[in-house]
C-alpha atoms as a PDB file:
ATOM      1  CA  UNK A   1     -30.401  11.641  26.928  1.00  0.00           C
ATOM      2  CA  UNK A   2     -27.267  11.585  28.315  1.00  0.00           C
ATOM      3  CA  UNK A   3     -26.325   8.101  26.929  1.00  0.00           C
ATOM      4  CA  UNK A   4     -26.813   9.643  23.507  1.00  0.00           C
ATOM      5  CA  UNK A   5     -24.712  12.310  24.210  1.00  0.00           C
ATOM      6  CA  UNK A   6     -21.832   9.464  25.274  1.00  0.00           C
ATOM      7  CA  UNK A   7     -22.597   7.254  22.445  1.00  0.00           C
ATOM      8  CA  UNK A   8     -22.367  10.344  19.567  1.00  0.00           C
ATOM      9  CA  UNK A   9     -19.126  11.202  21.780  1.00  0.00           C
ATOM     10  CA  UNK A  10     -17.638   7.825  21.466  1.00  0.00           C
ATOM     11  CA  UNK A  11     -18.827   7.821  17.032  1.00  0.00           C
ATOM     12  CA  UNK A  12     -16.982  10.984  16.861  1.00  0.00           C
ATOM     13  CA  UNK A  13     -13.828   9.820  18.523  1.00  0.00           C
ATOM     14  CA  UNK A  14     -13.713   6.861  16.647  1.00  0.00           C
ATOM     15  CA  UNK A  15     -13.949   8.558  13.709  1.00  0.00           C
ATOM     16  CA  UNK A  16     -11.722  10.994  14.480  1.00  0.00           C
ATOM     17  CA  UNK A  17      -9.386   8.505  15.254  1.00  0.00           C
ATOM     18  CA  UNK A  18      -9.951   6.686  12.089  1.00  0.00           C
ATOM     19  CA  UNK A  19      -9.689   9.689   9.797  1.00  0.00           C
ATOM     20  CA  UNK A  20      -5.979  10.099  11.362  1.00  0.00           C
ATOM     21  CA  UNK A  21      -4.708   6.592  10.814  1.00  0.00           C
ATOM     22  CA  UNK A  22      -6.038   6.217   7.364  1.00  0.00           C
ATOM     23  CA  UNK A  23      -4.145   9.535   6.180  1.00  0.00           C
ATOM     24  CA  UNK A  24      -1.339   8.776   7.845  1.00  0.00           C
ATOM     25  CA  UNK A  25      -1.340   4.962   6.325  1.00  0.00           C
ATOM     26  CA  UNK A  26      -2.218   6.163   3.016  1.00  0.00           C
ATOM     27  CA  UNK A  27       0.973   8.838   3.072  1.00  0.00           C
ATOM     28  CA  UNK A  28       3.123   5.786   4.538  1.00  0.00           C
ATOM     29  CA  UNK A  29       1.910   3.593   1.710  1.00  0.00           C
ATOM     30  CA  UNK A  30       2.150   6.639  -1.146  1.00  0.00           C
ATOM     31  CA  UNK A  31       5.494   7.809   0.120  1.00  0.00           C
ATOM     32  CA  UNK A  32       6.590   3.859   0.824  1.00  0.00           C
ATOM     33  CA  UNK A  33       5.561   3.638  -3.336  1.00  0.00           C
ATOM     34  CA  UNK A  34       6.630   6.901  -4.434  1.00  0.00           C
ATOM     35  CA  UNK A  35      10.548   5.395  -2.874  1.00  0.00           C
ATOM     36  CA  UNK A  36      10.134   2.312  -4.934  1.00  0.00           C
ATOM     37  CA  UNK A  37       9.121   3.861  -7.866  1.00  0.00           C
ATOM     38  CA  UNK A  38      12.124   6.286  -8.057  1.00  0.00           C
ATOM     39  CA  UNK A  39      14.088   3.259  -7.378  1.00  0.00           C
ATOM     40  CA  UNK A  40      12.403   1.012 -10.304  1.00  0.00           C
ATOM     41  CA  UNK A  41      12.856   4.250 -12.462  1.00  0.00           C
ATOM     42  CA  UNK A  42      16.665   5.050 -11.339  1.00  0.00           C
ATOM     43  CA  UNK A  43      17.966   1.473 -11.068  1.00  0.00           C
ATOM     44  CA  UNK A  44      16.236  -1.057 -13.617  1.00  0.00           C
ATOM     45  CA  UNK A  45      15.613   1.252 -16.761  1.00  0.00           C
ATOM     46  CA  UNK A  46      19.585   1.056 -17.213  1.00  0.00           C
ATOM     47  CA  UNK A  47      20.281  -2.276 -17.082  1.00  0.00           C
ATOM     48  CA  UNK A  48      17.011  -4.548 -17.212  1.00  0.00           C
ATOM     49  CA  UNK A  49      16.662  -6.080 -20.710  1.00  0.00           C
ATOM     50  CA  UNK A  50      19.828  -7.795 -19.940  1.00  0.00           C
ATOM     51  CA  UNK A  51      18.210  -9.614 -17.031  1.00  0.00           C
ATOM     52  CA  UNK A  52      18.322 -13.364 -17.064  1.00  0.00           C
ATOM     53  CA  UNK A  53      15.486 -15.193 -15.286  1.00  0.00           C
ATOM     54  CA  UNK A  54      17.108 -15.596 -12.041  1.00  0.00           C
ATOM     55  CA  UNK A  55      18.279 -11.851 -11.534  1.00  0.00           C
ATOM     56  CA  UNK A  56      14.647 -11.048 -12.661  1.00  0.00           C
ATOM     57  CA  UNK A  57      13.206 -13.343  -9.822  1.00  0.00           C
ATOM     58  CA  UNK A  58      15.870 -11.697  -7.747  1.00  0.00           C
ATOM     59  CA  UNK A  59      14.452  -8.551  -8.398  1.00  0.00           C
ATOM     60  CA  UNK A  60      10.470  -9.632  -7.427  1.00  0.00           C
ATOM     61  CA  UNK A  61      11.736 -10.647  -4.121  1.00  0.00           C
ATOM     62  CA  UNK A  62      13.736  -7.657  -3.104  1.00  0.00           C
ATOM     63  CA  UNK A  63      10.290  -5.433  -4.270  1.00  0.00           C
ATOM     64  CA  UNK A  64       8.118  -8.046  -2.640  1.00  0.00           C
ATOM     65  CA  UNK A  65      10.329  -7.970   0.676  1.00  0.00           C
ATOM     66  CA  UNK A  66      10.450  -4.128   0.846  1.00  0.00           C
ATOM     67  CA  UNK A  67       6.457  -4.031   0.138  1.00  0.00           C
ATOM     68  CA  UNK A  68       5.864  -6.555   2.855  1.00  0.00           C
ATOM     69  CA  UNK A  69       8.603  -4.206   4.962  1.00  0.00           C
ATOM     70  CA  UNK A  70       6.371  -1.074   4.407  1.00  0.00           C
ATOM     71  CA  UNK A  71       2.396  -3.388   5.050  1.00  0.00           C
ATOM     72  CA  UNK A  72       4.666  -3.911   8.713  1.00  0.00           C
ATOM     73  CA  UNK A  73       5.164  -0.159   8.734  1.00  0.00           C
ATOM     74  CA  UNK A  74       1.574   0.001   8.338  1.00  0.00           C
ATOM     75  CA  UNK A  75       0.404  -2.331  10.786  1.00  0.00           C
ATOM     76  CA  UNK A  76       2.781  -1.181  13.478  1.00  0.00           C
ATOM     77  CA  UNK A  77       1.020   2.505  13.196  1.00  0.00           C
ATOM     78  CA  UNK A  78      -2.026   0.985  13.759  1.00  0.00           C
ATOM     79  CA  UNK A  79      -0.548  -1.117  16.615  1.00  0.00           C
ATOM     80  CA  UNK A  80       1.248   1.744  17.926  1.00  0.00           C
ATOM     81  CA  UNK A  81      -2.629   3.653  18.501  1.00  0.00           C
ATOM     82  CA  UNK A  82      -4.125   0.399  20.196  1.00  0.00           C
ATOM     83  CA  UNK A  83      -0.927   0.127  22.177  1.00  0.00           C
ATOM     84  CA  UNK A  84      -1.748   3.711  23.437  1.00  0.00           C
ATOM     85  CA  UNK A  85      -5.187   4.083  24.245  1.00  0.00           C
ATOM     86  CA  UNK A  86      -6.690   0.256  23.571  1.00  0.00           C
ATOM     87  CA  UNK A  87      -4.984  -2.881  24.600  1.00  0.00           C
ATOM     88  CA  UNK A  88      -2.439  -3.687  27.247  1.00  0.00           C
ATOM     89  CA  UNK A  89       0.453  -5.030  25.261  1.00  0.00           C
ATOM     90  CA  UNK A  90       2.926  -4.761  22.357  1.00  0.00           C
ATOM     91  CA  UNK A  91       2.042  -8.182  21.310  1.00  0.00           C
ATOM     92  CA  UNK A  92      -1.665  -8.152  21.517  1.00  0.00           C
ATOM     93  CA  UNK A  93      -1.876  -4.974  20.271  1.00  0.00           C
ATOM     94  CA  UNK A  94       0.704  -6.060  17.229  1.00  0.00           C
ATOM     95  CA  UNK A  95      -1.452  -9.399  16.446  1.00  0.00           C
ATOM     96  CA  UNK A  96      -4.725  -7.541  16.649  1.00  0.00           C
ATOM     97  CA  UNK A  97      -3.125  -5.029  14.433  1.00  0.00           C
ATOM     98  CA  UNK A  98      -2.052  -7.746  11.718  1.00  0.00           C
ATOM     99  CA  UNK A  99      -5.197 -10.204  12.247  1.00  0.00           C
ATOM    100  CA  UNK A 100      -7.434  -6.945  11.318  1.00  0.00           C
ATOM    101  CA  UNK A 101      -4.819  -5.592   8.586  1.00  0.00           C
ATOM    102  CA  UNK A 102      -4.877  -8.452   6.661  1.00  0.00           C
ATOM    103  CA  UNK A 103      -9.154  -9.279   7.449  1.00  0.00           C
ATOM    104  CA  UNK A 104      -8.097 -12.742   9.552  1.00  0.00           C
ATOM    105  CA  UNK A 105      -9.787 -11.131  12.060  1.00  0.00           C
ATOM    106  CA  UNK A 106     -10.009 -13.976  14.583  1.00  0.00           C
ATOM    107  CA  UNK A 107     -11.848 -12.449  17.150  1.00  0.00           C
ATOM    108  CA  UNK A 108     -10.090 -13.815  20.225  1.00  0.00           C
ATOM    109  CA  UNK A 109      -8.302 -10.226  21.196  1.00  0.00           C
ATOM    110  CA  UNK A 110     -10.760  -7.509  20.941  1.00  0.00           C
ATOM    111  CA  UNK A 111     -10.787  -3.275  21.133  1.00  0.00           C
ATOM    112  CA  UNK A 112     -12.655  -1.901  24.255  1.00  0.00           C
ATOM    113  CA  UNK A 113     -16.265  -0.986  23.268  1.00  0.00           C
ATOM    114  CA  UNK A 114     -15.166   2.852  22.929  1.00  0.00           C
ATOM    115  CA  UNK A 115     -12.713   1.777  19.827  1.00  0.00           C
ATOM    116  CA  UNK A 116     -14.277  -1.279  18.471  1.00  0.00           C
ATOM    117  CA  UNK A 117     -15.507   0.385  14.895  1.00  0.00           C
ATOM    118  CA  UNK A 118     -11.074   0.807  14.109  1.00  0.00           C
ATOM    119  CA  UNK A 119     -11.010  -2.918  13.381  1.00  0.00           C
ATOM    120  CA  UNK A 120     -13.468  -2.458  10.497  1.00  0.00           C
ATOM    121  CA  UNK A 121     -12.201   0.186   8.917  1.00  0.00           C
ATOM    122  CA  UNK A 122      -8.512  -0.984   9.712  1.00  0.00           C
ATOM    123  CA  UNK A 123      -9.242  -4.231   7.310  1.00  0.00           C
ATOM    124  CA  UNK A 124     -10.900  -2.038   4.727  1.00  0.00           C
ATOM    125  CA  UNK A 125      -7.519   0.345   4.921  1.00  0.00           C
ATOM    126  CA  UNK A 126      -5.219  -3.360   4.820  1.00  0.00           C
ATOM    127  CA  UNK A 127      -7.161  -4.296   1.367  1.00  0.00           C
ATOM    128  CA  UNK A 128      -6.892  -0.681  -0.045  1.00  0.00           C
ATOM    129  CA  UNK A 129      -3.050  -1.051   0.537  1.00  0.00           C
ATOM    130  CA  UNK A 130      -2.772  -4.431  -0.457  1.00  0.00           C
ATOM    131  CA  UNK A 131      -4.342  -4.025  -3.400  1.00  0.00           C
ATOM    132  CA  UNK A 132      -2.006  -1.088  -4.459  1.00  0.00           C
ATOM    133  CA  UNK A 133       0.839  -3.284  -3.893  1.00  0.00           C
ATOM    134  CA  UNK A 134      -0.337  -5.932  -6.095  1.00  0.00           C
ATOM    135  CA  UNK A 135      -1.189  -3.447  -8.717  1.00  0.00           C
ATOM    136  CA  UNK A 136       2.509  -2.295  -8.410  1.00  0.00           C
ATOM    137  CA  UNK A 137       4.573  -6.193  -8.169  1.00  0.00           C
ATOM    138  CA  UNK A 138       2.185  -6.574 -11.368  1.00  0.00           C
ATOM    139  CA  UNK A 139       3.988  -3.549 -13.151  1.00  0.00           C
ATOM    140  CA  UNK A 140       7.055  -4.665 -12.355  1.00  0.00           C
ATOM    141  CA  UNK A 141       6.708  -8.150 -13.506  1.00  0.00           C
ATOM    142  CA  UNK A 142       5.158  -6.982 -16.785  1.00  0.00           C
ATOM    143  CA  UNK A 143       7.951  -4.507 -17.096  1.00  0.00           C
ATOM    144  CA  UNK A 144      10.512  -7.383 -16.714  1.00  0.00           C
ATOM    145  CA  UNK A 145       8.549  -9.467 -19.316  1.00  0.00           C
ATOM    146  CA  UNK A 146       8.010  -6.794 -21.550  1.00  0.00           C
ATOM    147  CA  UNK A 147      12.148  -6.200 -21.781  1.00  0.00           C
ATOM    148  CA  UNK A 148      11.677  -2.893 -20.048  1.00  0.00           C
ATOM    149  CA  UNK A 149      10.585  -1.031 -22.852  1.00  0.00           C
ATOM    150  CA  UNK A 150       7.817   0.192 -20.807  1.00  0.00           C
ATOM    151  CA  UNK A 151       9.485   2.434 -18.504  1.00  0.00           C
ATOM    152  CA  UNK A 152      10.400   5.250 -21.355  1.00  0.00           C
ATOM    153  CA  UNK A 153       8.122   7.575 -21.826  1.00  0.00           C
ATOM    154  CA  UNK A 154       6.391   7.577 -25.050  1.00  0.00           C
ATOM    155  CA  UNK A 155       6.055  11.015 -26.675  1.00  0.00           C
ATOM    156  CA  UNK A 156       2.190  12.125 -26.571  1.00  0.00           C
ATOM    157  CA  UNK A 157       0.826  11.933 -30.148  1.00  0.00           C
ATOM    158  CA  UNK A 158      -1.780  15.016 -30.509  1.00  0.00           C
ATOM    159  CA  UNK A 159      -5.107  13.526 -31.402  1.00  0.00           C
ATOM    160  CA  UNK A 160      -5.268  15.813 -34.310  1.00  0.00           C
ATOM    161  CA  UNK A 161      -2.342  13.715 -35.584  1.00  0.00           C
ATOM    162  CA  UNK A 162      -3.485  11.434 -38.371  1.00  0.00           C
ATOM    163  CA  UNK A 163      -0.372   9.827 -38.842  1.00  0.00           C
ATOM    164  CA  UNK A 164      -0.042   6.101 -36.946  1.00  0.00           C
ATOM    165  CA  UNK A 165       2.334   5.391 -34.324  1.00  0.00           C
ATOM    166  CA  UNK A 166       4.782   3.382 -36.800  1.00  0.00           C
ATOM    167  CA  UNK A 167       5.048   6.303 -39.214  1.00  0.00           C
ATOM    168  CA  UNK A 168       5.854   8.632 -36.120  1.00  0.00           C
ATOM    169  CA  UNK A 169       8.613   6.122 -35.515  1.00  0.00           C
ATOM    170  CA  UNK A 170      10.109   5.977 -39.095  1.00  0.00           C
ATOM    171  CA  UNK A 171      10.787   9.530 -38.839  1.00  0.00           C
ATOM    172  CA  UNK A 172      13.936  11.003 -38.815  1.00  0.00           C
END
């Protein structure tokens, strides 16, 4: 009985645990985007249809670096728990925390019994994340290919509205 009671313990401290660094990765990766977006919005509207190709690849790698800069954010959060209650060092705690994040997963550091189910459900958190950063260096690129004319905001057209979108645009 009582190494049910220690076990359910442990599952509920894990999860606890877990709950806490997936909110606070998700509001590091929403704010992280939220910051970039403003950015994109403030910064290319004005001036990107008169981007040449090499000020456009410019661009990807300055939002590719500061995505990257906010996945380390991520990953040192996560380190930052293991350093305190799992694993003796920065730099084990930082590799396990990257080898996990991005599903490597090597196996050759490992969390004490008591925290082993964070791995997991770290790696399922690093493809969430990654995948919203991919979704978002797609935007941009298709914004830059697209001339920018993407980033205005179209004026809804009421579905009652049986006129076409070119006849809404010949209008005075």
């Amino acid at each position: 009985m009582a190494i049910v009671r220690w076990e359910s313990m442990d599952l509920a401290r894990q999860a606890s645990a877990a709950v806490f660094l997936v909110t606070a990765t998700l509001l590091l990766q929403c704010a992280g985007m939220a910051v970039l977006i403003h950015w994109a919005r403030a910064h290319i509207e004005i001036g990107i249809r008169g981007l040449g190709p090499v000020r456009s690849a410019v661009l990807m790698v300055r939002f590719t670096t500061l995505i990257i800069v906010l996945h380390i954010l991520q990953i040192l959060l996560w380190a930052g728990f293991y350093r305190w209650l799992c694993l003796p060092t920065w730099e084990a705690c930082f590799y396990f925390s990257s080898a996990s994040y991005s599903t490597v997963g090597y196996g050759d550091i490992v969390l004490p019994r008591v925290w082993r189910l964070l791995g997991p459900v770290e790696s399922i958190t690093g493809v969430l994340m990654c995948g919203f950063s991919v979704s978002f260096v797609f935007a941009i690129a298709t914004r830059l290919v697209e001339g920018g004319s993407s980033f205005r905001q179209e004026q809804p057209v009421s579905q009652f509205d049986r006129r076409s979108r070119s006849e809404l645009a010949s209008l005075p």
